[in-house]
Each structure stands twice: as C-alpha cells, then as structure tokens.
PDB file of N, CA and C in Angstrom:
ATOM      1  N   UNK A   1     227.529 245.590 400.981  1.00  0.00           N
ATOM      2  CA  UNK A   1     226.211 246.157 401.165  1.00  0.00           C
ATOM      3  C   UNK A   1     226.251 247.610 400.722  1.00  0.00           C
ATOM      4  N   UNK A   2     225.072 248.057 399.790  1.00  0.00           N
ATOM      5  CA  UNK A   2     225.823 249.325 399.332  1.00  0.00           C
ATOM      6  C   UNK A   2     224.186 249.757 399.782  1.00  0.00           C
ATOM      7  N   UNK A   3     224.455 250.975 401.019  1.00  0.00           N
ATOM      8  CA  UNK A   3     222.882 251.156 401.502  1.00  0.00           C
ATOM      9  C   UNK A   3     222.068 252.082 400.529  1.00  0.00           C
ATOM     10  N   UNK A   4     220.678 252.494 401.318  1.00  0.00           N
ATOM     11  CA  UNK A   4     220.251 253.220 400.204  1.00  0.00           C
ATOM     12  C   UNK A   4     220.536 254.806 400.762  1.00  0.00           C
ATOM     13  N   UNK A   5     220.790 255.540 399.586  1.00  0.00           N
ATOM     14  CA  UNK A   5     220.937 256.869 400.277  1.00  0.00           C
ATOM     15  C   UNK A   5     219.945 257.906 400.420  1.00  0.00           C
ATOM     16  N   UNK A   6     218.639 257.762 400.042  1.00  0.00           N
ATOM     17  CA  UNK A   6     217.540 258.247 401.046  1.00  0.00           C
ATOM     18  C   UNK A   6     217.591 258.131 402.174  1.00  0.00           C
ATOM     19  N   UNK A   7     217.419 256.608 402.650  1.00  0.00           N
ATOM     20  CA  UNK A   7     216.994 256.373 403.717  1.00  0.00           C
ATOM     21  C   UNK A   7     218.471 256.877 404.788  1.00  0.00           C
ATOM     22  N   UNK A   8     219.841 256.459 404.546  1.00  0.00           N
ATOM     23  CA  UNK A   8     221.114 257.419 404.812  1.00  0.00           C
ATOM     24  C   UNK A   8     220.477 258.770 404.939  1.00  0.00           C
ATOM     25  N   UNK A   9     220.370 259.262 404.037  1.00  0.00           N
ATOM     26  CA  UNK A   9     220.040 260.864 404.349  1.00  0.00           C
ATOM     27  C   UNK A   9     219.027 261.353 405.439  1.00  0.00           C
ATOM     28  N   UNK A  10     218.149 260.108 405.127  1.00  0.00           N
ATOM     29  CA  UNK A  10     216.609 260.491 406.566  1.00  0.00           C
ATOM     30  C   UNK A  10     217.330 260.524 407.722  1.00  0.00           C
ATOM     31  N   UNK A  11     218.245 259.470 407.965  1.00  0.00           N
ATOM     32  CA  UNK A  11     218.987 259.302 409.849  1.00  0.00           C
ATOM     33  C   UNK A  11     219.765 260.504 409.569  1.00  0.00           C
ATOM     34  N   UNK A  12     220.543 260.662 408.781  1.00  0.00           N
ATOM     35  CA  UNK A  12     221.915 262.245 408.963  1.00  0.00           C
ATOM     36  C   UNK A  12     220.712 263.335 409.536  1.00  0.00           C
ATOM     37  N   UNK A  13     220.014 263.719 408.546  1.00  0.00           N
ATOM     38  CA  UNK A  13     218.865 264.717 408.771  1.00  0.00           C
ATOM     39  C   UNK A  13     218.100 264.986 410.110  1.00  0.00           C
ATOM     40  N   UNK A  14     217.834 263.487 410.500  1.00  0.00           N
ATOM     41  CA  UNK A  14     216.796 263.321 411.892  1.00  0.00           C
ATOM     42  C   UNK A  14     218.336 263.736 412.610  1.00  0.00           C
ATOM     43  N   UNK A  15     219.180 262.983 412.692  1.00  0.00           N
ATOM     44  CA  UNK A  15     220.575 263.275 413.803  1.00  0.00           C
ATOM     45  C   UNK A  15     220.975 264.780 413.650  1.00  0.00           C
ATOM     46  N   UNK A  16     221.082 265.326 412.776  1.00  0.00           N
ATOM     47  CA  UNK A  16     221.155 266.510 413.169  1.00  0.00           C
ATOM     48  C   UNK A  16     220.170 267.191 413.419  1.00  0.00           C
ATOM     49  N   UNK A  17     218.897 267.136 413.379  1.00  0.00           N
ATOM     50  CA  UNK A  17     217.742 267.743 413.700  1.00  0.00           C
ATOM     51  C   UNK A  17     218.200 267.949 415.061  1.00  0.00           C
ATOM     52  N   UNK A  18     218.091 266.338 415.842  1.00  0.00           N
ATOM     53  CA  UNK A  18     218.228 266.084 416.956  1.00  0.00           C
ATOM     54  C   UNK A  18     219.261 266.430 417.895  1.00  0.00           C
ATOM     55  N   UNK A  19     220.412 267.024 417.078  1.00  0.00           N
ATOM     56  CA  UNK A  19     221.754 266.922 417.505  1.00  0.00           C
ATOM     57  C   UNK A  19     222.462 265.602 418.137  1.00  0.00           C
ATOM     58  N   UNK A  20     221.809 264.777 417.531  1.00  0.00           N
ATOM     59  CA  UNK A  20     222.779 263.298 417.903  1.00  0.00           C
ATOM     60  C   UNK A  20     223.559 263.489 417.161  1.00  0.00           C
ATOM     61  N   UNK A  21     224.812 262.927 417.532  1.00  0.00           N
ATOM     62  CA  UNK A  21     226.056 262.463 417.204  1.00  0.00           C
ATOM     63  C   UNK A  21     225.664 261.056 416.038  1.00  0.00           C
ATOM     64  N   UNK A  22     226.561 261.158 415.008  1.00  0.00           N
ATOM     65  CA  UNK A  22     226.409 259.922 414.177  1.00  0.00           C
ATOM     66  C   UNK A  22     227.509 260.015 413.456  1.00  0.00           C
ATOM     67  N   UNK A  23     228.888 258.439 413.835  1.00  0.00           N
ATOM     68  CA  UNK A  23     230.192 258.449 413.316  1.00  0.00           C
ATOM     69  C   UNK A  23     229.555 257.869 412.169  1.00  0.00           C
ATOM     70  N   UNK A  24     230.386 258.039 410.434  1.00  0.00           N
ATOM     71  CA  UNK A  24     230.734 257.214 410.004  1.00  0.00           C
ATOM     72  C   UNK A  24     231.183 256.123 409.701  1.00  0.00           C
ATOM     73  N   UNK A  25     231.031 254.828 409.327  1.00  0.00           N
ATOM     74  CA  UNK A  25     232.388 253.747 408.934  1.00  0.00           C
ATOM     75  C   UNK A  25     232.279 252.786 407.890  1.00  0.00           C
ATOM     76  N   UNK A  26     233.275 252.486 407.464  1.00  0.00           N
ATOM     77  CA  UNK A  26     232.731 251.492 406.124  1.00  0.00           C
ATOM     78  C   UNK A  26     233.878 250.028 406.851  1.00  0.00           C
ATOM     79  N   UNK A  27     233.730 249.434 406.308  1.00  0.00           N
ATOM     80  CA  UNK A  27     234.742 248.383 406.667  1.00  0.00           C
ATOM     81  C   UNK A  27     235.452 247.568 405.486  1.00  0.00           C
ATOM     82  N   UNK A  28     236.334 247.255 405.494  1.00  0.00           N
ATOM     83  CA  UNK A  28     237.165 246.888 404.352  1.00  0.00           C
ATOM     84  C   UNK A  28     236.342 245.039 403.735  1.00  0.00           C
ATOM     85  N   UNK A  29     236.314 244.442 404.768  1.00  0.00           N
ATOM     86  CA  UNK A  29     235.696 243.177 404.838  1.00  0.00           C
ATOM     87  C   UNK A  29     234.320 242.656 406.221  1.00  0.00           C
ATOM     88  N   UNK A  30     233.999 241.691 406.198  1.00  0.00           N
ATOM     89  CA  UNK A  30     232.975 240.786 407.029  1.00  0.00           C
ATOM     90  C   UNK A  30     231.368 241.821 406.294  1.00  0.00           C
ATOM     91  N   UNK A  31     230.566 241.044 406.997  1.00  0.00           N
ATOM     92  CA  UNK A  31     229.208 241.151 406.203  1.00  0.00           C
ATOM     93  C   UNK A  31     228.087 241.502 407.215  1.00  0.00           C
ATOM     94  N   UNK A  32     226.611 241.639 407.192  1.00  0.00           N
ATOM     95  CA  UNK A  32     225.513 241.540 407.617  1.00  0.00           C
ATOM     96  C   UNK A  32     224.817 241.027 406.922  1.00  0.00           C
ATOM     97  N   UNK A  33     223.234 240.890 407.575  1.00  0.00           N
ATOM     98  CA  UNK A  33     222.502 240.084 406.637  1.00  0.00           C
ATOM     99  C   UNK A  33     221.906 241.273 405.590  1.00  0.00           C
ATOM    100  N   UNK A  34     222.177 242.758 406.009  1.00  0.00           N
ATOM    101  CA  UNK A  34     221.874 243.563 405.312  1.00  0.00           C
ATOM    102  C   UNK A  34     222.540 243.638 403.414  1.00  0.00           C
ATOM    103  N   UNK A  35     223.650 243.276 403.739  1.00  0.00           N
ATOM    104  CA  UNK A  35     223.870 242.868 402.171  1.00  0.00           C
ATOM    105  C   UNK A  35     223.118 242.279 400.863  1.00  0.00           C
ATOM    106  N   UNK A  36     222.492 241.113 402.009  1.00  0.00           N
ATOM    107  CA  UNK A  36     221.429 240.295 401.089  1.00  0.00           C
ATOM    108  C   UNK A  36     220.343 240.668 400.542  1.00  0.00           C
ATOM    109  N   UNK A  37     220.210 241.351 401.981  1.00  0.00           N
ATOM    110  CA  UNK A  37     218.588 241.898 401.767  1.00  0.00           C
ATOM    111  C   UNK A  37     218.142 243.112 401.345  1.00  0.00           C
ATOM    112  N   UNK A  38     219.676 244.040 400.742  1.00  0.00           N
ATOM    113  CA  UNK A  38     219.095 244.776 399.778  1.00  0.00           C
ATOM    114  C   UNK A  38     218.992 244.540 398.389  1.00  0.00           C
ATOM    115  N   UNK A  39     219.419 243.414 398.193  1.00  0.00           N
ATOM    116  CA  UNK A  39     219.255 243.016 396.788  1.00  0.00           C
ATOM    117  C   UNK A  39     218.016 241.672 396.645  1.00  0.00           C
ATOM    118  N   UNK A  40     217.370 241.837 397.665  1.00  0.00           N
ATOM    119  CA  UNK A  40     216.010 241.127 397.384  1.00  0.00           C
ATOM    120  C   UNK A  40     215.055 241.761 396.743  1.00  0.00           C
ATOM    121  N   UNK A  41     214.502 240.844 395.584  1.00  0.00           N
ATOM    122  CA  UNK A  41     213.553 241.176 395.015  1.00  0.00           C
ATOM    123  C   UNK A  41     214.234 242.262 393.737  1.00  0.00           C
ATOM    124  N   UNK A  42     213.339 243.545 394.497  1.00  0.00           N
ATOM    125  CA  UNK A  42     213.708 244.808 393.600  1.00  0.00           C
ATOM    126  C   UNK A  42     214.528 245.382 394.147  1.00  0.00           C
ATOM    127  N   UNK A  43     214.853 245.210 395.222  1.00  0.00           N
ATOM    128  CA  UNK A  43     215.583 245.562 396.629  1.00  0.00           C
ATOM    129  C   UNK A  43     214.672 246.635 397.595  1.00  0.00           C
ATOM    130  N   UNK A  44     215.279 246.472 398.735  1.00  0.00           N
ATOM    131  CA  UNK A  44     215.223 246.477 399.829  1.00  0.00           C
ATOM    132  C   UNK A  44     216.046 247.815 400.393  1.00  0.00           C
ATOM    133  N   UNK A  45     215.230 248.655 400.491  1.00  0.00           N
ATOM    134  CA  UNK A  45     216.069 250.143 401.038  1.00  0.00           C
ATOM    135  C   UNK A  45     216.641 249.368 402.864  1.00  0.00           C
ATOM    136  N   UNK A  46     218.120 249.279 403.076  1.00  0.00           N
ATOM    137  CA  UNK A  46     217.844 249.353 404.244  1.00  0.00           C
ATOM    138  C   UNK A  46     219.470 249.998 404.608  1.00  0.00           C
ATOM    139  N   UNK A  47     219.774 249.894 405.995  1.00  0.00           N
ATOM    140  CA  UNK A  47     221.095 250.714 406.325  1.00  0.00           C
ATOM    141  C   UNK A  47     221.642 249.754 407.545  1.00  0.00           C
ATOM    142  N   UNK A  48     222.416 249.818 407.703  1.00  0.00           N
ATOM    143  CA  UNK A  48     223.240 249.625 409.005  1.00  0.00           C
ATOM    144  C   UNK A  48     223.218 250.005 409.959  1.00  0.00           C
ATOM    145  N   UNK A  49     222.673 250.131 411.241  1.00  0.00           N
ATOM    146  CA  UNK A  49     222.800 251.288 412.016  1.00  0.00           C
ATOM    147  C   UNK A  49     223.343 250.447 413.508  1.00  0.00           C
ATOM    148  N   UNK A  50     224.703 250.774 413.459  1.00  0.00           N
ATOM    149  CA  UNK A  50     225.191 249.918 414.966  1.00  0.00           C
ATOM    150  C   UNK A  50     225.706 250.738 416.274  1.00  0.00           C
ATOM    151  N   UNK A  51     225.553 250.203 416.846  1.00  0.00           N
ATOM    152  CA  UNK A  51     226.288 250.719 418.341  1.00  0.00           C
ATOM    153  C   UNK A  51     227.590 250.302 418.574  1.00  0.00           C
ATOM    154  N   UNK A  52     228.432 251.303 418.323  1.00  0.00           N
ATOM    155  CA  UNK A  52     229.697 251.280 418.335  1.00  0.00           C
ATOM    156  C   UNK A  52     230.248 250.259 419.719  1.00  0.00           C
ATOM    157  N   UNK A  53     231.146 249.030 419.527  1.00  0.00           N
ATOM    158  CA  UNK A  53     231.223 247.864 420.445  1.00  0.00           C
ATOM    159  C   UNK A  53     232.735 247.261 420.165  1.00  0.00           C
ATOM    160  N   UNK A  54     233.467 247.297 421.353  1.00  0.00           N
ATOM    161  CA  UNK A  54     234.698 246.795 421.406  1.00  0.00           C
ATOM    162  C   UNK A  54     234.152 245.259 421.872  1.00  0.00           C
ATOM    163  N   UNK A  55     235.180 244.393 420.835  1.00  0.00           N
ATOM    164  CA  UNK A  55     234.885 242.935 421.376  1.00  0.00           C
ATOM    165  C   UNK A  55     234.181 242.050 420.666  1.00  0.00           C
ATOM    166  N   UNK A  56     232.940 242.811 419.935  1.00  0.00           N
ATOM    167  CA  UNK A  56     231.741 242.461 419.376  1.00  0.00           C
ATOM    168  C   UNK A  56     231.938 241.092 418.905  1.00  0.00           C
ATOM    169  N   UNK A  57     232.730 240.094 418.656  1.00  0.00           N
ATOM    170  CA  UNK A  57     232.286 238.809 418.695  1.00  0.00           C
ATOM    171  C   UNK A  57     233.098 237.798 419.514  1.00  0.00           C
ATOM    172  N   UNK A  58     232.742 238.756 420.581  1.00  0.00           N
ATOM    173  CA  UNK A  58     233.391 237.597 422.181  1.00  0.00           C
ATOM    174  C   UNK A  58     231.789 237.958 422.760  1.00  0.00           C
ATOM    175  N   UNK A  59     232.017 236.892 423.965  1.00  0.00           N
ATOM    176  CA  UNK A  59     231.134 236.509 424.636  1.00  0.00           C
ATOM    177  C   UNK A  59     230.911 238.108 425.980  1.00  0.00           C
ATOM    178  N   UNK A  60     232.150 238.934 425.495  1.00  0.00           N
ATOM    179  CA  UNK A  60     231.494 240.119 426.116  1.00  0.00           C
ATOM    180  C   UNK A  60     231.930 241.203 425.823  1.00  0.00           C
ATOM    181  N   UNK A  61     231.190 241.996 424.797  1.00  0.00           N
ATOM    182  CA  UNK A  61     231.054 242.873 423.867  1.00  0.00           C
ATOM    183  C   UNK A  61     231.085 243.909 425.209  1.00  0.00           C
ATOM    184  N   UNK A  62     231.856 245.275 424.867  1.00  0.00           N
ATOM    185  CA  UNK A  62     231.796 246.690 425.636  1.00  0.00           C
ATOM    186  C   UNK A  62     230.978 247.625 424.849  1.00  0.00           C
ATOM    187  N   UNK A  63     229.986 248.417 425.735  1.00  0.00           N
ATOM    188  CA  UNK A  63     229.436 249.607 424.700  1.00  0.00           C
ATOM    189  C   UNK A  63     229.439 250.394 425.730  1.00  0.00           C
ATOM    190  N   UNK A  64     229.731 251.650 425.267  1.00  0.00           N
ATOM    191  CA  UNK A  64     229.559 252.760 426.012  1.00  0.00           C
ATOM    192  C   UNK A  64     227.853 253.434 426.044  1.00  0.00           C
ATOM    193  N   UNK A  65     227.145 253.435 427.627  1.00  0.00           N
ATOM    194  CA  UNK A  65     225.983 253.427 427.416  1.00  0.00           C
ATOM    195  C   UNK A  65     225.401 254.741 426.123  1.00  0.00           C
ATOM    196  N   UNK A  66     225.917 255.716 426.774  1.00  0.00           N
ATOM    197  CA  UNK A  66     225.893 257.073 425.736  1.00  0.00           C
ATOM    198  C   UNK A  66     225.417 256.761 424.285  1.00  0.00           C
ATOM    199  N   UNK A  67     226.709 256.052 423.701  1.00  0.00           N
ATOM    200  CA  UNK A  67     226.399 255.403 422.356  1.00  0.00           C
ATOM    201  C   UNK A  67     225.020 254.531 422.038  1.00  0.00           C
ATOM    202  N   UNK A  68     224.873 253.753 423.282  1.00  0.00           N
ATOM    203  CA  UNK A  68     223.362 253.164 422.714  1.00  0.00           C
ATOM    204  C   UNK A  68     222.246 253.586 423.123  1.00  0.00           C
ATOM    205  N   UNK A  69     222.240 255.190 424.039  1.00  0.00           N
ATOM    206  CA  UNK A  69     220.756 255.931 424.251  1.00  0.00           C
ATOM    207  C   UNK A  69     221.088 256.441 423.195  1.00  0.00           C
ATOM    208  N   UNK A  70     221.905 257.270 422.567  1.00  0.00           N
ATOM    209  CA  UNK A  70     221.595 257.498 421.719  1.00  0.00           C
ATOM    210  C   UNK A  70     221.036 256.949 419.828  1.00  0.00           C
ATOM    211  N   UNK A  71     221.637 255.561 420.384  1.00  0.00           N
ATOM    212  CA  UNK A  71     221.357 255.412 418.939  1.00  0.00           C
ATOM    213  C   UNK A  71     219.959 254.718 418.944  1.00  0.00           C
ATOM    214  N   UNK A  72     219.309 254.300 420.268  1.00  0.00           N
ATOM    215  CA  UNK A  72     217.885 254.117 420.583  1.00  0.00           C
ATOM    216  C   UNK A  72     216.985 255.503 420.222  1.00  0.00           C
ATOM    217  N   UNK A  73     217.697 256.451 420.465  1.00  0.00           N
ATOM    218  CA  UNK A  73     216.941 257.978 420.350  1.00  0.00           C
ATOM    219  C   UNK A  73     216.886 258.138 418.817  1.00  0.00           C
ATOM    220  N   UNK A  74     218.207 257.682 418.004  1.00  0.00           N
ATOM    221  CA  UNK A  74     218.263 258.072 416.526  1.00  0.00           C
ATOM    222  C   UNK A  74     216.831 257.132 416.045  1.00  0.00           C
ATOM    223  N   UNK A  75     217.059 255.645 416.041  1.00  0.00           N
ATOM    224  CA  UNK A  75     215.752 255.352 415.697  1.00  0.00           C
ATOM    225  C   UNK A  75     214.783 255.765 415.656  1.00  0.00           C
ATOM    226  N   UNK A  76     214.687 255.664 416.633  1.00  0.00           N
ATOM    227  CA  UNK A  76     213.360 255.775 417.413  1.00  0.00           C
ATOM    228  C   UNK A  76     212.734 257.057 416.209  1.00  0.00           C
ATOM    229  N   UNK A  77     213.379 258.225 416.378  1.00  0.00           N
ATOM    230  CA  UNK A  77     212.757 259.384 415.631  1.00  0.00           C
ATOM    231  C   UNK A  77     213.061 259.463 414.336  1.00  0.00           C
ATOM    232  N   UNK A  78     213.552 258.426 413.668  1.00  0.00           N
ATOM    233  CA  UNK A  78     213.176 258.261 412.351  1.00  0.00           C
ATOM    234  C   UNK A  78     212.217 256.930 412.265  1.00  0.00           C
ATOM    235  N   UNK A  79     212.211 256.572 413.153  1.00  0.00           N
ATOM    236  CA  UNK A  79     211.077 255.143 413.217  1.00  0.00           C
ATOM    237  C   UNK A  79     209.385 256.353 412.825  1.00  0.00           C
ATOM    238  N   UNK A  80     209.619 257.330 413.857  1.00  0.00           N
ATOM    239  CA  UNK A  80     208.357 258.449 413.934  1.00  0.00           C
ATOM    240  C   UNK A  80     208.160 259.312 412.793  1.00  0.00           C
ATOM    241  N   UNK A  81     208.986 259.212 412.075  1.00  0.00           N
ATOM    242  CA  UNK A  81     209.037 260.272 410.779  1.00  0.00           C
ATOM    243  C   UNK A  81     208.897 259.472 409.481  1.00  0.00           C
ATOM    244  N   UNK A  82     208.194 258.125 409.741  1.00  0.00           N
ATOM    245  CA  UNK A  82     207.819 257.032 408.593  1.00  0.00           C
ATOM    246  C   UNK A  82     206.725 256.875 408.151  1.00  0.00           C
ATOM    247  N   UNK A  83     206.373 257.461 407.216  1.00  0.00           N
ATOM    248  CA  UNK A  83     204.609 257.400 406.643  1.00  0.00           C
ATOM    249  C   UNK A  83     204.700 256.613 405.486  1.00  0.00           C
ATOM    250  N   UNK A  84     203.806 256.887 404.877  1.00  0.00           N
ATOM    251  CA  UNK A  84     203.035 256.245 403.537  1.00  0.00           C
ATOM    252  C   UNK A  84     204.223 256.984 402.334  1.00  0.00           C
ATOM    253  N   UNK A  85     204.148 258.117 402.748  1.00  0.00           N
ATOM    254  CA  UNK A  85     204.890 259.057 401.597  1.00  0.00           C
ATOM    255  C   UNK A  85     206.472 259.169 401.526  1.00  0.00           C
ATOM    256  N   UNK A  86     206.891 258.680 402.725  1.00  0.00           N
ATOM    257  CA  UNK A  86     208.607 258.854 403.280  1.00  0.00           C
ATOM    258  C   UNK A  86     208.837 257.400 402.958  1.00  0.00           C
ATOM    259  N   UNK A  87     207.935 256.299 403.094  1.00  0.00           N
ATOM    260  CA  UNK A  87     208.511 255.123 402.346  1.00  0.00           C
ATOM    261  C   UNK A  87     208.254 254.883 401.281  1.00  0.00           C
ATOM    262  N   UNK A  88     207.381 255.582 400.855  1.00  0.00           N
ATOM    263  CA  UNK A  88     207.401 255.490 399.211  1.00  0.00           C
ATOM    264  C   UNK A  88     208.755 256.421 398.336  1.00  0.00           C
ATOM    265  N   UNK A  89     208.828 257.577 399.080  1.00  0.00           N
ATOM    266  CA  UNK A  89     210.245 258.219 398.607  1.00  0.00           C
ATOM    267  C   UNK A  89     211.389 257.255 398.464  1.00  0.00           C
ATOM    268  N   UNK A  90     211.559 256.487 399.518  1.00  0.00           N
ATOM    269  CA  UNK A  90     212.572 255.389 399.627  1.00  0.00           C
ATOM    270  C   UNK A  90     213.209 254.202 398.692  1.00  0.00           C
ATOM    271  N   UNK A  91     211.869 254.315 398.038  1.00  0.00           N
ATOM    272  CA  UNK A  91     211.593 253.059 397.027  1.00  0.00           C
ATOM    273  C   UNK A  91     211.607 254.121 395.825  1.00  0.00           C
ATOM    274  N   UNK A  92     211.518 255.284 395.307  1.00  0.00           N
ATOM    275  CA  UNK A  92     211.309 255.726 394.161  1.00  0.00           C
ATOM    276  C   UNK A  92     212.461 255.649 393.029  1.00  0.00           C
TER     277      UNK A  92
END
C-alpha cells in the first residue's frame, strides 16, 4: 500500500498542530484492504491510521487507552479540517 502523501502530510500537520503524538511504521509483509483501494479506479487517496495493539490477531488484542484517545482525537480533527478544497487538493 503506498499511501497518499497529502493526505500523510494533513494527519503529521493536524498532530502536531495538536501536539499528538504520531509513531511511524512500515511493515515488511501482511496487508489491509487499504492496498486495494488505493488503486481503485484512478485511485483512492487513503492512509492507514492504527492504534498501536499487542496481540492484534488473537481473540484479545491489548491497547493502551492513551494510544486510542488519542488517535480518536487525531481523526477526529482532520475529519474537521475536510472541505470541498482539502479534498480536492488530495486528488490533484
């Protein structure tokens, strides 16, 4: 999945606006459905954005709450900073 780097740059930008914390990671192998679906069509600006999770495919995944207010908070305020003109940048 190779994301888009606008929309990358909008969350870095909003997270540091915000002073959220935001790790890096790439992974050597396994997938999302995000792979696919940026190569739909003309493609599909989209990103990854996870909550860091020990376990994640057992029946009981650990998250540290911290990690997922915040990454509810990261959304969230780039969810708010999405117009007509910031998704058209996305696509340009």
């Amino acid at each position: 999945m190779i994301p888009n780097l606008r929309l990358r740059d909008l969350f870095v930008e909003t997270a540091e606006e915000f002073g959220i914390p935001y790790p890096f990671d790439s992974l050597d192998r396994g997938e999302t459905d995000s792979g696919a679906i940026h190569l739909h069509r003309q493609g599909v600006p989209n990103l990854v954005v996870a909550v860091p999770t020990r376990h994640i495919h057992s029946h009981a995944g650990i998250i540290h709450r911290q990690d997922y207010d915040q990454t509810v908070e990261l959304v969230t305020a780039v969810i708010k900073k999405l117009n007509a003109e910031t998704v058209a940048h996305l696509t340009e």
